[in-house]
N, C-alpha and C. Protein backbone atom coordinates (compact mmCIF):
# COMPACT_ATOMS: atom_id res chain seq x y z
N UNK A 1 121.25 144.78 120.71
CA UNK A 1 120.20 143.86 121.11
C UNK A 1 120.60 142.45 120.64
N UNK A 2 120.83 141.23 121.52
CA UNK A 2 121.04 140.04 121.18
C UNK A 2 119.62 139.18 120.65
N UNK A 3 119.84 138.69 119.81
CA UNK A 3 119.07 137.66 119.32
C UNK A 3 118.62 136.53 120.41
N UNK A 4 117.17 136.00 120.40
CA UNK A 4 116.89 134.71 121.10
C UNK A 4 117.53 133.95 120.55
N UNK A 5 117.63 133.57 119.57
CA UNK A 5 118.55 132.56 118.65
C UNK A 5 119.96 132.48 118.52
N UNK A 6 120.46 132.93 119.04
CA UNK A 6 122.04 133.48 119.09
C UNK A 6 122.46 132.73 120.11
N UNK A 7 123.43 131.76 119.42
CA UNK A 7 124.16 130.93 120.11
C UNK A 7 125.62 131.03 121.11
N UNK A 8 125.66 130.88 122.01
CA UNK A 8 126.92 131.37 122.84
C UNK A 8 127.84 129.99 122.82
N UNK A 9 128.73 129.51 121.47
CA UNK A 9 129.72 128.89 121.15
C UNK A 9 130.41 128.63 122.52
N UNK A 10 130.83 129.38 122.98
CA UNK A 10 131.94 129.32 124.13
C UNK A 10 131.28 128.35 125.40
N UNK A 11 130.08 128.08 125.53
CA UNK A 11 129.15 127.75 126.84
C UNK A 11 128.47 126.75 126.38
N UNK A 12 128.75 126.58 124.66
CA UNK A 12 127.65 125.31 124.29
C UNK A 12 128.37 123.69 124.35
N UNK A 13 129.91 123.84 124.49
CA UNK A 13 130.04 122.45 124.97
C UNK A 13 130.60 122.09 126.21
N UNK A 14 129.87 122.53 127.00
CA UNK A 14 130.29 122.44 128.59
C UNK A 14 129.46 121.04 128.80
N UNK A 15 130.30 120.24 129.88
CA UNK A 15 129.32 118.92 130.14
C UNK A 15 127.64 118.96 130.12
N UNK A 16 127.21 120.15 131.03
CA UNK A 16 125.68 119.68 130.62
C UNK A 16 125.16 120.11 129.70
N UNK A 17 125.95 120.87 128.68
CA UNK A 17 125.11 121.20 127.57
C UNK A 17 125.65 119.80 126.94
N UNK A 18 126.49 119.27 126.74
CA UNK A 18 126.56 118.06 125.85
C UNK A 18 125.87 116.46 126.21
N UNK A 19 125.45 116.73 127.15
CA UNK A 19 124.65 115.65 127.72
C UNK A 19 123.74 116.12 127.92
N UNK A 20 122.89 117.15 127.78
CA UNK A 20 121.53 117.39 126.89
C UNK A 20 121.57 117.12 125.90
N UNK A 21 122.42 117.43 124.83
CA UNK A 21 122.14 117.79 123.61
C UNK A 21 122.31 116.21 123.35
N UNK A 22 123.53 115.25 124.25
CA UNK A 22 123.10 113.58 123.43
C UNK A 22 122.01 113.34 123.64
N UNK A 23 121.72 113.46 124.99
CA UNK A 23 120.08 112.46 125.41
C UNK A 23 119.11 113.16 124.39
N UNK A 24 118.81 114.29 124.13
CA UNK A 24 117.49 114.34 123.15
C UNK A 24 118.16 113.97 121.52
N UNK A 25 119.36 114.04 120.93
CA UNK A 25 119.91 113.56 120.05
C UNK A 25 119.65 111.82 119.87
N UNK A 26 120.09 111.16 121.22
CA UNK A 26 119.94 109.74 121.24
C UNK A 26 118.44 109.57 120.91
N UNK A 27 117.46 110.05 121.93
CA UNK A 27 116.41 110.22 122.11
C UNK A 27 115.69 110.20 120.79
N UNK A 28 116.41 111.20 119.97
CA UNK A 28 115.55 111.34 118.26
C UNK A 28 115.79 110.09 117.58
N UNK A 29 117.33 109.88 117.52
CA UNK A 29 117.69 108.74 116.78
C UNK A 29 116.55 107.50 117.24
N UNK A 30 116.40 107.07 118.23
CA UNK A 30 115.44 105.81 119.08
C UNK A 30 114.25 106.02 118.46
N UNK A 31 113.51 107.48 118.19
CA UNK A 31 112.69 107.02 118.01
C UNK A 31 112.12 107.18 116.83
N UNK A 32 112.94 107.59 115.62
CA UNK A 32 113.23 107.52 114.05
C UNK A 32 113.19 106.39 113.58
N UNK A 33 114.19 105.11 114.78
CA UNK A 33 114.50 104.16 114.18
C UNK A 33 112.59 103.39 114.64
N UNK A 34 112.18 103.60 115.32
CA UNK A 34 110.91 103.53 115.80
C UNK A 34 109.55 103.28 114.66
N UNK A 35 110.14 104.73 114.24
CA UNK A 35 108.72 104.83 113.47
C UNK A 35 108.96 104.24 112.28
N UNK A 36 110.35 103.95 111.37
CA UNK A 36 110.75 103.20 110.53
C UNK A 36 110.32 101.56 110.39
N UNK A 37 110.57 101.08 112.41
CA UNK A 37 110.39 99.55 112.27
C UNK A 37 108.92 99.59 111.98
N UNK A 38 108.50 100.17 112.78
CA UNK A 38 106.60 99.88 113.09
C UNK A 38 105.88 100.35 111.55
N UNK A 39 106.37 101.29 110.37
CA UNK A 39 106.18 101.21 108.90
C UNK A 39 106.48 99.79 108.58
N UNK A 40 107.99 99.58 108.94
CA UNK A 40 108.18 98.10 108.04
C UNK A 40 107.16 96.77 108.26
N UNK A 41 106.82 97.09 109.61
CA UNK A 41 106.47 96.28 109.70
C UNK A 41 105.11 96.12 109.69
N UNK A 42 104.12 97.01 109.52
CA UNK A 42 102.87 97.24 108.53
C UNK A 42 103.19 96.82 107.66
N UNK A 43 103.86 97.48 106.68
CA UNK A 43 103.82 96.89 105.48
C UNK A 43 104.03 95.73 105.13
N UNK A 44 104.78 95.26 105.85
CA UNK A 44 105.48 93.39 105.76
C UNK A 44 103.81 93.03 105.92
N UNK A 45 102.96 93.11 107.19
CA UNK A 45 101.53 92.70 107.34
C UNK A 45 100.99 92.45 106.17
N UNK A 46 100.79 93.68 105.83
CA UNK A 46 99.88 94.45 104.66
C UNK A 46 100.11 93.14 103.59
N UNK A 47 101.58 93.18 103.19
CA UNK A 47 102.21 92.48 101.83
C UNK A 47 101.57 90.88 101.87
N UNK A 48 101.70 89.92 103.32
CA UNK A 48 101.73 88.83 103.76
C UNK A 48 100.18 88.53 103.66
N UNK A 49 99.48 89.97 103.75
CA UNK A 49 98.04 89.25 103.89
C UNK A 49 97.42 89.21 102.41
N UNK A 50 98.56 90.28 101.68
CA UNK A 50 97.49 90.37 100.56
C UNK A 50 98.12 88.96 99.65
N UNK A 51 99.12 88.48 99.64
CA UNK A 51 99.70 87.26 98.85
C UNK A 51 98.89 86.19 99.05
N UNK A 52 98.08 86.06 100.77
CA UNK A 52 97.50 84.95 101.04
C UNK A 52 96.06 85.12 100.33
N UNK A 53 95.47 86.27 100.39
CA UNK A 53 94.27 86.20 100.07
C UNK A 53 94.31 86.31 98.48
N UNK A 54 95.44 86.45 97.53
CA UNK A 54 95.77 86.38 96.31
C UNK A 54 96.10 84.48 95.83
N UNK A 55 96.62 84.49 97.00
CA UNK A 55 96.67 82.76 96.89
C UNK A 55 95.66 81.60 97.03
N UNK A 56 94.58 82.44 98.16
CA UNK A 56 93.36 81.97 98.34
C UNK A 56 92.65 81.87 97.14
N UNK A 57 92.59 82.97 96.57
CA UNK A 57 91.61 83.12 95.30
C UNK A 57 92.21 81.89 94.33
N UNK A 58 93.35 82.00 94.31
CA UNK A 58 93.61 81.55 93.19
C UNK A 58 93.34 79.77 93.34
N UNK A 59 93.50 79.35 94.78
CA UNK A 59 92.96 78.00 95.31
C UNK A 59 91.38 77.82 94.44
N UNK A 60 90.72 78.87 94.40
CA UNK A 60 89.26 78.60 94.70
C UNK A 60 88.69 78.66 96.11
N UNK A 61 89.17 79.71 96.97
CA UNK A 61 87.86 79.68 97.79
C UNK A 61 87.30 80.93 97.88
N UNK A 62 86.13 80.80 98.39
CA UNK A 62 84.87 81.97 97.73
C UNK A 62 85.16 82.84 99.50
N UNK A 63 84.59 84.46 98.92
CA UNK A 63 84.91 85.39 99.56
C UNK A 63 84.76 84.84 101.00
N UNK A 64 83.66 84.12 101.71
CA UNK A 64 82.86 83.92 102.78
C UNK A 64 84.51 83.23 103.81
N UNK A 65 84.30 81.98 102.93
CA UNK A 65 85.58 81.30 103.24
C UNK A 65 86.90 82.02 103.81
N UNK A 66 87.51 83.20 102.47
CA UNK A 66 88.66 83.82 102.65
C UNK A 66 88.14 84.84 103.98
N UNK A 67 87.10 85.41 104.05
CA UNK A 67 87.14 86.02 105.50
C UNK A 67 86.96 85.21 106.55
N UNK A 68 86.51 83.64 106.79
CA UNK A 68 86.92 83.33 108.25
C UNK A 68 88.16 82.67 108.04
N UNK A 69 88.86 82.09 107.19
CA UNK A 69 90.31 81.82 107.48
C UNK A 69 91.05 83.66 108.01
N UNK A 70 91.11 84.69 107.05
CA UNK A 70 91.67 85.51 108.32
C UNK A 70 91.09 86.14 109.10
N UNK A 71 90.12 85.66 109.96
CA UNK A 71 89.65 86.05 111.23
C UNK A 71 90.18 85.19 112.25
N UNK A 72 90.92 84.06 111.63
CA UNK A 72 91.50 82.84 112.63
C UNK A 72 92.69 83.29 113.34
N UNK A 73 93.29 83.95 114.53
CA UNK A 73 94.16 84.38 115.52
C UNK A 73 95.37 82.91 115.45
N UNK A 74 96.23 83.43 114.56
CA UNK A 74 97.17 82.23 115.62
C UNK A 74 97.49 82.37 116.08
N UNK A 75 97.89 80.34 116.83
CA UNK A 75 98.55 80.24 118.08
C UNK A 75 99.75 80.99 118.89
N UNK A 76 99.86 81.31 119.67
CA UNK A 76 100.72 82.10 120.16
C UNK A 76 102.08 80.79 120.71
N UNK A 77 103.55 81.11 120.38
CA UNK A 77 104.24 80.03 120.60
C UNK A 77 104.69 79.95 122.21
């Protein structure tokens, strides 16, 4: 009785098995590197907002203040 899992070496690097196996290989890599940028780049957010509103305080301005400066959208270039 053969295994579902049982690999047939001899048939696994024939052209379309290796151009399956890049495209969902490429495919993983793309979107690893994906979920890595879109972390970094939360966190970069995260870091940028909390320095300002750490910087705010330290200006003196009162809570009211520090929430409509970041409710202010900037300009788009």
């Amino acid at each position: 009785m053969t295994s579902l899992l049982a690999v047939n070496w001899e048939n696994l690097f024939q052209t379309e098995n290796v151009m399956f196996i890049s495209v969902f290989g490429a495919g993983g890599v793309v979107a690893i590197i994906a979920i890595l940028a879109g972390t970094w780049n939360s966190n970069h957010k995260h870091q940028h907002n909390t320095r300002l509103k750490r910087d705010l305080v330290a200006r003196g301005y009162s809570a009211d203040e520090i929430e409509r400066i970041l409710k202010v959208e900037p300009k788009s270039k």
